[in-house]
C-alpha atoms as a PDB file:
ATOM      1  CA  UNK A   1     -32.651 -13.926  31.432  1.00  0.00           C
ATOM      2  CA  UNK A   2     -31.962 -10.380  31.523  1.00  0.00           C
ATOM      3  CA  UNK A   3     -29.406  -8.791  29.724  1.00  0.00           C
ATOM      4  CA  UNK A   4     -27.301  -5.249  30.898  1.00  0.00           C
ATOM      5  CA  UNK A   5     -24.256  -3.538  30.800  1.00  0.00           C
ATOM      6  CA  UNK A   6     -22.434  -2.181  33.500  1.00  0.00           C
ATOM      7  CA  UNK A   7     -21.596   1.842  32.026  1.00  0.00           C
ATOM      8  CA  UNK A   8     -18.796   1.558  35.317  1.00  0.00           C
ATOM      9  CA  UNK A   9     -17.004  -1.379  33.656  1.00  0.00           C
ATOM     10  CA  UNK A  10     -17.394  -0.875  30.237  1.00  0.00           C
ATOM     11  CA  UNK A  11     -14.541   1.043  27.808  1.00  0.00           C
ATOM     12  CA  UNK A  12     -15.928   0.949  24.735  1.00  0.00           C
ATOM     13  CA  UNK A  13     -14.951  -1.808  22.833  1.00  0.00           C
ATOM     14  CA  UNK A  14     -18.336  -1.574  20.406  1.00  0.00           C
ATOM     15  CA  UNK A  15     -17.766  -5.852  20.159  1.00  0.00           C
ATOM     16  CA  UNK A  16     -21.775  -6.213  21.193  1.00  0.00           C
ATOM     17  CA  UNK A  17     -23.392  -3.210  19.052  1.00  0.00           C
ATOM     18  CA  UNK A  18     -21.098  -4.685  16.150  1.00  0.00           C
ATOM     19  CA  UNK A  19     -22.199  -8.503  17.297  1.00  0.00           C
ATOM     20  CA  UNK A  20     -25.710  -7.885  18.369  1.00  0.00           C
ATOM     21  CA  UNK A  21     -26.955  -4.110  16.861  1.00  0.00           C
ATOM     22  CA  UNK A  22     -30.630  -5.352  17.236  1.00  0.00           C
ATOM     23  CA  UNK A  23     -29.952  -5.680  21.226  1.00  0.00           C
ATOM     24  CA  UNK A  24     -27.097  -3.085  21.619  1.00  0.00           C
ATOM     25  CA  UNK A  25     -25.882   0.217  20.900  1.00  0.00           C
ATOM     26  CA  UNK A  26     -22.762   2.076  21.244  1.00  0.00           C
ATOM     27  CA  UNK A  27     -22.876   6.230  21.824  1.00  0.00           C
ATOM     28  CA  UNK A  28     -20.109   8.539  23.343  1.00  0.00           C
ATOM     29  CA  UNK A  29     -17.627   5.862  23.405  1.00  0.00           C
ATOM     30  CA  UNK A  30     -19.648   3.402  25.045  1.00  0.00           C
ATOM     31  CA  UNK A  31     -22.529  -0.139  24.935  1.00  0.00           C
ATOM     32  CA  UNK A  32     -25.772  -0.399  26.085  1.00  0.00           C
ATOM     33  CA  UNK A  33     -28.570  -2.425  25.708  1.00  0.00           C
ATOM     34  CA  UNK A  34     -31.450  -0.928  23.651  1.00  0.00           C
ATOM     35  CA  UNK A  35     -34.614   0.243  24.954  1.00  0.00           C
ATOM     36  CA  UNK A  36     -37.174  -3.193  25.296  1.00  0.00           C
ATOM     37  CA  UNK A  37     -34.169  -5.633  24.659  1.00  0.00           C
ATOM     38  CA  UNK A  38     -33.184  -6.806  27.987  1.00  0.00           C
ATOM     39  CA  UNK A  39     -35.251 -10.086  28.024  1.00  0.00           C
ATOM     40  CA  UNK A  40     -34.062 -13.068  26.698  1.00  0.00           C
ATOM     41  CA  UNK A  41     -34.719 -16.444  27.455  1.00  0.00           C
ATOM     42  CA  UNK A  42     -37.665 -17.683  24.825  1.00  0.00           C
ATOM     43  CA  UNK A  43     -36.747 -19.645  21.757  1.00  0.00           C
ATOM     44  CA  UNK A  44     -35.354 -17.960  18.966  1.00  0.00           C
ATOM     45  CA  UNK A  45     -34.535 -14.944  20.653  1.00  0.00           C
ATOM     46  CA  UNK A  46     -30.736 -15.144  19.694  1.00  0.00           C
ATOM     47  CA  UNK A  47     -30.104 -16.046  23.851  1.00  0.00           C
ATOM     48  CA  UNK A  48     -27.100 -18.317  22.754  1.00  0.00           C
ATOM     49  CA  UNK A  49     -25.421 -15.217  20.987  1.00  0.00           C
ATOM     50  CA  UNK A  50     -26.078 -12.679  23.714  1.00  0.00           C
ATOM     51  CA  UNK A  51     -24.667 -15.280  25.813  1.00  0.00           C
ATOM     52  CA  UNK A  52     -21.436 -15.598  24.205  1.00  0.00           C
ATOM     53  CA  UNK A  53     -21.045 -11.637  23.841  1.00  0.00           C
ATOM     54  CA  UNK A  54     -21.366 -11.586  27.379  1.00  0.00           C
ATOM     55  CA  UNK A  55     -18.688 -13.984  27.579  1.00  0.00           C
ATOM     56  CA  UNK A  56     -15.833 -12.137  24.940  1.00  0.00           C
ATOM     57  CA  UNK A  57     -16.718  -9.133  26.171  1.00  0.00           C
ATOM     58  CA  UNK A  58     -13.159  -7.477  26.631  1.00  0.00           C
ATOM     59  CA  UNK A  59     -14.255  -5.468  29.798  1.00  0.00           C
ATOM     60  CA  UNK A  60     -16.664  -8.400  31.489  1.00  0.00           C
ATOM     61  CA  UNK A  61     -19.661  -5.311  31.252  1.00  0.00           C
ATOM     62  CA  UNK A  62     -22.338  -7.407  30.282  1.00  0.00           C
ATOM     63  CA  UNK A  63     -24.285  -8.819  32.664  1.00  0.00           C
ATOM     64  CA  UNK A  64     -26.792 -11.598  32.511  1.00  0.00           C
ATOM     65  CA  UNK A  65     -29.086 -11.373  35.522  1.00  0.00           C
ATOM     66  CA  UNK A  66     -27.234  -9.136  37.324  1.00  0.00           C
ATOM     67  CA  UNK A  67     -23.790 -11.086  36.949  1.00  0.00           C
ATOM     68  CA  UNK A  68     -20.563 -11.225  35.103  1.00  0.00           C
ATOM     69  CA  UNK A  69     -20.786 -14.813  32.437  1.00  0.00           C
ATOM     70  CA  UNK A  70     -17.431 -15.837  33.934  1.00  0.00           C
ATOM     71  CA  UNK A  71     -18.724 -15.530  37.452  1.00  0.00           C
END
């Protein structure tokens, strides 16, 4: 699976760097997925967790594969 974040949707909650800081990052007020971090998918590669950050994201600007989780 691959992991982004829309910059259009996104307002700058932080919820994912605070969550996930070895998959996102948060500068000038908003997420993004770190450099080399945007596959998941293989076993023990916290995919469950970036999963549900997707889902509680407050502005739906994680994608997984392109899509919104509540899609």
């Amino acid at each position: 699976m691959k992991v982004s974040v829309d910059a259009d949707v996104c307002y700058g909650s932080g919820e994912c760097a605070f969550r996930a800081p070895a998959v996102f990052g948060f500068e000038d007020g908003y997420g993004f997925v770190l450099p080399g971090r945007e596959e998941y998918g293989e076993p023990g590669d916290d995919a469950e967790l970036i999963r549900d950050i997707a889902e509680r994201c407050p502005s739906q600007a994680i994608r997984i594969n392109g899509r919104r989780v509540t899609d």
